[in-house]
N, C-alpha and C. Protein backbone atom coordinates (compact mmCIF):
# COMPACT_ATOMS: atom_id res chain seq x y z
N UNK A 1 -105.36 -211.71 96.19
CA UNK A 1 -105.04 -210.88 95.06
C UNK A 1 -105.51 -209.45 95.34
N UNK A 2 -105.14 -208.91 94.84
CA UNK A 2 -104.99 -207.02 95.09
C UNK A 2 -105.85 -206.47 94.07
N UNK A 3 -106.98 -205.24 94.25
CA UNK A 3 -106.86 -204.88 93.22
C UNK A 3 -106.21 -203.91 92.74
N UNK A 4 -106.37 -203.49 91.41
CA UNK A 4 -105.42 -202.59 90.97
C UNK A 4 -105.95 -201.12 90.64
N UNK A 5 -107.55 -201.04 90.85
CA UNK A 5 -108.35 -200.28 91.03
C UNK A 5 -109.18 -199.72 92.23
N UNK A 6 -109.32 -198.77 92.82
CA UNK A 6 -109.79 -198.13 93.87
C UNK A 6 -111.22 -197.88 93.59
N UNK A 7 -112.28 -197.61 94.98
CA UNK A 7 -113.21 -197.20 94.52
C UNK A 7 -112.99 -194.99 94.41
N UNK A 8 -113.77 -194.91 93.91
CA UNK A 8 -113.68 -193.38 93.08
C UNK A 8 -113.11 -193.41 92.05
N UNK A 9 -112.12 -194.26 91.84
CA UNK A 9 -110.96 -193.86 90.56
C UNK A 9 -111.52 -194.22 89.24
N UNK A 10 -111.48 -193.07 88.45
CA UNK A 10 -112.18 -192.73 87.05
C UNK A 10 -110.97 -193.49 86.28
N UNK A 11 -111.44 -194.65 85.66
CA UNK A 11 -110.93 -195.44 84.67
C UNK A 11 -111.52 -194.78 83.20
N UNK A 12 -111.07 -195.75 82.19
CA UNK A 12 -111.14 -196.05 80.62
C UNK A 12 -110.89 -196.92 80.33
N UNK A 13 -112.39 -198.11 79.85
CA UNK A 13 -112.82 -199.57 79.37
C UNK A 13 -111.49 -199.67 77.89
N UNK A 14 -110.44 -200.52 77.60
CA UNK A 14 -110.11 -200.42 76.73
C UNK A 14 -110.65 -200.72 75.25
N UNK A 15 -111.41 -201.97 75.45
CA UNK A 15 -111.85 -202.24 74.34
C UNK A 15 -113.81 -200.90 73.53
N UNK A 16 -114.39 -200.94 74.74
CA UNK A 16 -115.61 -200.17 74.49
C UNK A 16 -115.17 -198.32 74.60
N UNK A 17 -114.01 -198.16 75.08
CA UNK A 17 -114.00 -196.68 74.76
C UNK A 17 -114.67 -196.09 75.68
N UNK A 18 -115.29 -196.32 76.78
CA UNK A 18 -115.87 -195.29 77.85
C UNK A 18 -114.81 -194.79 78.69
N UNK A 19 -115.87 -194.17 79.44
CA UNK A 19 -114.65 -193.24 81.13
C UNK A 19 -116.31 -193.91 81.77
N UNK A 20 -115.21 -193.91 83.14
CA UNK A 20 -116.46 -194.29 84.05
C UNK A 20 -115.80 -194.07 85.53
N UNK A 21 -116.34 -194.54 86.78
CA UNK A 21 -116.26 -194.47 87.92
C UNK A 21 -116.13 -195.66 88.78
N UNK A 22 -115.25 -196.06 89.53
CA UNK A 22 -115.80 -197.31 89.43
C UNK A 22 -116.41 -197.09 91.27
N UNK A 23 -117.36 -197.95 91.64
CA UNK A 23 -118.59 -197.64 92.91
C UNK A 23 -118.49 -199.39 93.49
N UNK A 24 -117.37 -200.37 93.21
CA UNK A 24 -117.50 -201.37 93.98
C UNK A 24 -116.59 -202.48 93.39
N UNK A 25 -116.25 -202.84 94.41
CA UNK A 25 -114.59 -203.82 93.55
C UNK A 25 -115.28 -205.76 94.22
N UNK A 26 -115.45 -206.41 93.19
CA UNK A 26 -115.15 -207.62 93.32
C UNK A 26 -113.84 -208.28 93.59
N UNK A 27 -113.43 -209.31 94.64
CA UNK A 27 -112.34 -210.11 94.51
C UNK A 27 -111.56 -210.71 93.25
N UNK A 28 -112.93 -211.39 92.67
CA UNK A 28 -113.16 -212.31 91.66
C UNK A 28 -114.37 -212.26 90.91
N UNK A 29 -115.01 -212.65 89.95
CA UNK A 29 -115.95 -212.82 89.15
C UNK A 29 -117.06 -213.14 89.78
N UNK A 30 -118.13 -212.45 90.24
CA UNK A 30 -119.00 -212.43 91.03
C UNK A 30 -120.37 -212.54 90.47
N UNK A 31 -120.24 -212.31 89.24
CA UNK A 31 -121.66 -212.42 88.37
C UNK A 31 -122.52 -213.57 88.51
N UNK A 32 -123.44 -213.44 87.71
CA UNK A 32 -124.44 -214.57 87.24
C UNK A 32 -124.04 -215.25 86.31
N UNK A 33 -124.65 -216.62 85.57
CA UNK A 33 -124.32 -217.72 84.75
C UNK A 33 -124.93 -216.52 83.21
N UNK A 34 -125.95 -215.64 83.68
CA UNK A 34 -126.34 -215.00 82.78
C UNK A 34 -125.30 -213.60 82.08
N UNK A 35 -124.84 -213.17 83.48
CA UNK A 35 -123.96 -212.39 82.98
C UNK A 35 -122.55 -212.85 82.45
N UNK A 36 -122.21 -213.95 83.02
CA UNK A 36 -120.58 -214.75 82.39
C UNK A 36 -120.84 -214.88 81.13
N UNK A 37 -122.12 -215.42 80.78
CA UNK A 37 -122.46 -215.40 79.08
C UNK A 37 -122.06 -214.61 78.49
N UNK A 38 -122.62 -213.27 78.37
CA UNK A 38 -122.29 -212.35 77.88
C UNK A 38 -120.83 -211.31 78.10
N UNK A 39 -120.08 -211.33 79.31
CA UNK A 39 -119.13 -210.28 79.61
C UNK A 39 -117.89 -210.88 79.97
N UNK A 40 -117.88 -212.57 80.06
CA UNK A 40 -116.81 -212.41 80.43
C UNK A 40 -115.54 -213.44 79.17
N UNK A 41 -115.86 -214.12 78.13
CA UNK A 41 -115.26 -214.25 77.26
C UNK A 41 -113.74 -214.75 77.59
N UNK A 42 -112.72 -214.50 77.15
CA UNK A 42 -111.54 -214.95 77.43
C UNK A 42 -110.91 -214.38 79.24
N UNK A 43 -111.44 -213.79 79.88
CA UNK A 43 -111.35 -212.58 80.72
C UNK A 43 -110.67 -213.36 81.93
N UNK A 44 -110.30 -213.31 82.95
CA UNK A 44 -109.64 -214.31 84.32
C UNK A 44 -111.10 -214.18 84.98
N UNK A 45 -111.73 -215.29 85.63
CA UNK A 45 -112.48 -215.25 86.41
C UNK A 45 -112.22 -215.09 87.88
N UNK A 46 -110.73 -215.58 88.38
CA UNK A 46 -109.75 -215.27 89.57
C UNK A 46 -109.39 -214.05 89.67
N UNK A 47 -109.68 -212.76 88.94
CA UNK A 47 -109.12 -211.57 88.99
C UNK A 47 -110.29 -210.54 89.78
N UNK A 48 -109.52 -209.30 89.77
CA UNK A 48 -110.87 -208.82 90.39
C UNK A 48 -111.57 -208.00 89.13
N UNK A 49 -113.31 -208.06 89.70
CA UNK A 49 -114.19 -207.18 88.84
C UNK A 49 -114.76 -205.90 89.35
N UNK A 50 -115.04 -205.13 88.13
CA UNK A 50 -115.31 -203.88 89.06
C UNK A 50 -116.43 -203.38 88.55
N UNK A 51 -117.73 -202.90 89.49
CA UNK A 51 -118.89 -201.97 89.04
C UNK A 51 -118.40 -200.53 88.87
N UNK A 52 -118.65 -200.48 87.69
CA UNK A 52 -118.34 -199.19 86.81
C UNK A 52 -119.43 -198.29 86.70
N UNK A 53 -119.88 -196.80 87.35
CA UNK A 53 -121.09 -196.01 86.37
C UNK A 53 -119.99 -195.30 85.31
N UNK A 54 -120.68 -195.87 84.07
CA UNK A 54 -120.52 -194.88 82.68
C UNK A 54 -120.46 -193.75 82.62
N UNK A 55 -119.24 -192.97 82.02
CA UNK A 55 -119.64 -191.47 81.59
C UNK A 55 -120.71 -191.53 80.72
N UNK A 56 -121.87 -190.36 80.74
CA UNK A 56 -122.91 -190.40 80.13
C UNK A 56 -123.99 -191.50 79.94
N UNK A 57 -123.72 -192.65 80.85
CA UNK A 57 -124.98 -193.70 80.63
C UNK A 57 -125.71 -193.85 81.97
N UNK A 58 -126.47 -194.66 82.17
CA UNK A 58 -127.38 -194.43 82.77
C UNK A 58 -127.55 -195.98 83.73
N UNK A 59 -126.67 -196.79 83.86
CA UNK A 59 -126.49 -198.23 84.28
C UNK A 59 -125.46 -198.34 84.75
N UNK A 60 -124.57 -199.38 85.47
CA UNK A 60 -123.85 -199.88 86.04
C UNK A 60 -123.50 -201.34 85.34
N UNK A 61 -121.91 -201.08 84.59
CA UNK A 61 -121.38 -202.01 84.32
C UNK A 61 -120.02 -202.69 85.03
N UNK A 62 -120.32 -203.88 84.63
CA UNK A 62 -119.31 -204.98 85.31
C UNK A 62 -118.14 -205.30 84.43
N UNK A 63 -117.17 -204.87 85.17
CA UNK A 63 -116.04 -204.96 84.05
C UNK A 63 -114.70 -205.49 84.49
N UNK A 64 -113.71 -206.32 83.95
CA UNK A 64 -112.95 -207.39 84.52
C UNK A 64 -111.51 -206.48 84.24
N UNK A 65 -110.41 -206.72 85.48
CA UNK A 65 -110.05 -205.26 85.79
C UNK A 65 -109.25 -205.55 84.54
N UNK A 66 -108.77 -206.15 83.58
CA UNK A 66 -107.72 -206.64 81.84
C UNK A 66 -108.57 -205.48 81.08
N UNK A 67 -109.68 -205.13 81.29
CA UNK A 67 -110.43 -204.39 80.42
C UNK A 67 -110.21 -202.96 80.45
N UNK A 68 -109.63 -202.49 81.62
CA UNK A 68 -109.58 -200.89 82.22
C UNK A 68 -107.88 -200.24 82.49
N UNK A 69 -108.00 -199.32 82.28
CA UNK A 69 -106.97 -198.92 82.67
C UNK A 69 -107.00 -197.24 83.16
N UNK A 70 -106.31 -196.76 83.70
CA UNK A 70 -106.32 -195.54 84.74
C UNK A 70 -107.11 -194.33 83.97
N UNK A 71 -107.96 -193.42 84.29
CA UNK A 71 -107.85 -192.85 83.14
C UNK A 71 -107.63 -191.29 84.00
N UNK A 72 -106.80 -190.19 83.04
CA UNK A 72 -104.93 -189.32 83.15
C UNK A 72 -106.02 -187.88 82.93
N UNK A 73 -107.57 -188.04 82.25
CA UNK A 73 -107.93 -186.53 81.89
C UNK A 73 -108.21 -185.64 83.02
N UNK A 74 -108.66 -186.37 84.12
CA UNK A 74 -109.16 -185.51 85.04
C UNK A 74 -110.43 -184.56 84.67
N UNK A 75 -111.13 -184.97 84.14
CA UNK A 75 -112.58 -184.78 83.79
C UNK A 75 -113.39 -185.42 84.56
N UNK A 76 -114.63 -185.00 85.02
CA UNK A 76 -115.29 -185.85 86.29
C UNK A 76 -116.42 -186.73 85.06
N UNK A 77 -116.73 -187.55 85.66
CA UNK A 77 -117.87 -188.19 84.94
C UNK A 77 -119.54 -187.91 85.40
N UNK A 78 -120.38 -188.33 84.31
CA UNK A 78 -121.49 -187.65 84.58
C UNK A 78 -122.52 -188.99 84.78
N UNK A 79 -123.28 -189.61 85.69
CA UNK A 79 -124.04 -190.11 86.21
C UNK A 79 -125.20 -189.58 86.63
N UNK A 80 -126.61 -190.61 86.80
CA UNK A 80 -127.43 -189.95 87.53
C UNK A 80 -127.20 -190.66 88.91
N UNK A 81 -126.96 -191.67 89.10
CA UNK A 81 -126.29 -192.28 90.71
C UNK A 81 -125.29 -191.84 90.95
N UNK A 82 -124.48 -190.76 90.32
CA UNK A 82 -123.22 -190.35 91.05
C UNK A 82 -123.07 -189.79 92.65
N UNK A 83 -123.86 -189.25 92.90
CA UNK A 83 -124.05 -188.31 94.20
C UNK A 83 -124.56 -189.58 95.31
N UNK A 84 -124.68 -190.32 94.95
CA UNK A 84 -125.20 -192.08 95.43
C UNK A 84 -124.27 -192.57 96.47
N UNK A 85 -122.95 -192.61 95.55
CA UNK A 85 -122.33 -192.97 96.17
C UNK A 85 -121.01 -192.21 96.45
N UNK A 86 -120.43 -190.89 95.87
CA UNK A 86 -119.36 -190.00 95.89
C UNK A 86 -120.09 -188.51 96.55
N UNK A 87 -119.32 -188.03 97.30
CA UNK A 87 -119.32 -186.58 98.04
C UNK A 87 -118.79 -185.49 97.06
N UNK A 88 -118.21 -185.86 96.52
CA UNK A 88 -116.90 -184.42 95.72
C UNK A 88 -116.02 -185.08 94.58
N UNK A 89 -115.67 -184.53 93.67
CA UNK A 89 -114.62 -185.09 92.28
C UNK A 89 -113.68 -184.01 92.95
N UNK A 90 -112.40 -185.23 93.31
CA UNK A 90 -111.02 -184.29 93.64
C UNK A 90 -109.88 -184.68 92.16
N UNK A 91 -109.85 -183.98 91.19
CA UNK A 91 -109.13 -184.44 90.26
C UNK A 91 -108.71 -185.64 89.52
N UNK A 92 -108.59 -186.66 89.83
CA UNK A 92 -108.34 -187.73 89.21
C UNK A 92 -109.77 -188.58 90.02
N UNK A 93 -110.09 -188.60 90.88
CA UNK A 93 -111.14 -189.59 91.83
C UNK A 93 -111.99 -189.07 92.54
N UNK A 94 -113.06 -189.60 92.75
CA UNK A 94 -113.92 -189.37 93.58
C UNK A 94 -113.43 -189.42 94.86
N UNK A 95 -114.30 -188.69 96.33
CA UNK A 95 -114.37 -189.22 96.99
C UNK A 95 -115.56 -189.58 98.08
N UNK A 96 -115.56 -191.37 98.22
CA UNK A 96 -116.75 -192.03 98.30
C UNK A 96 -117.47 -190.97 99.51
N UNK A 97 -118.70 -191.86 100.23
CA UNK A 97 -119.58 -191.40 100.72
C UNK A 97 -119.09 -192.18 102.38
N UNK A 98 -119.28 -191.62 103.07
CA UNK A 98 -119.05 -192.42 104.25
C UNK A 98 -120.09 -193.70 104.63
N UNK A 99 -119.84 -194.64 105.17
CA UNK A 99 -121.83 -195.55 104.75
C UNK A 99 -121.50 -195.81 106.53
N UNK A 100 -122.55 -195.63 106.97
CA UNK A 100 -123.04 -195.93 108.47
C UNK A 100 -122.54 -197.17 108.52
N UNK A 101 -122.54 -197.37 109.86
CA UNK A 101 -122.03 -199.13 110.36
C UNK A 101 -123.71 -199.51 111.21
């Protein structure tokens, strides 16, 4: 399965209303028994999930890609791990960091 999300690409959670970044793509549902409790609800566990940093928050959320969709403002988002893992905001996306082999 494909995802339908890139890493850099600044989404919008549909149901919670954020913008975010997303910094790491699951295949499939990769969580804990602790986190399925709480996040994943009616959601595909066969789909892919994605670590999201929040505009304006301060954590890294896990979010199942039914939940997100592209997001068109071209506004960069504000993190304190942003520079973590992105070099530069080129208009719609980041772009990542190179990581050593």
């Amino acid at each position: 399965m494909f995802a339908k999300f890139s890493l850099g690409q600044v989404v919008h959670h549909r149901e919670m209303g954020y913008r975010g970044v997303i910094v790491d793509v699951d295949p499939m549902f990769l969580g804990d028994a602790q986190t399925a409790l709480h996040a994943v609800g009616d959601e595909p566990l066969d789909r892919p999930w994605y670590h999201v940093l929040g505009d304006g928050k301060e954590h890294v959320t896990y979010v199942s890609e039914n939940s997100l969709h592209a997001d068109a403002s071209g506004e960069p988002v504000t993190h304190p791990s942003l520079m973590l893992f992105f070099k530069a905001h080129e208009g719609d996306h980041y772009v990542p960091r190179r990581i050593a082999n």
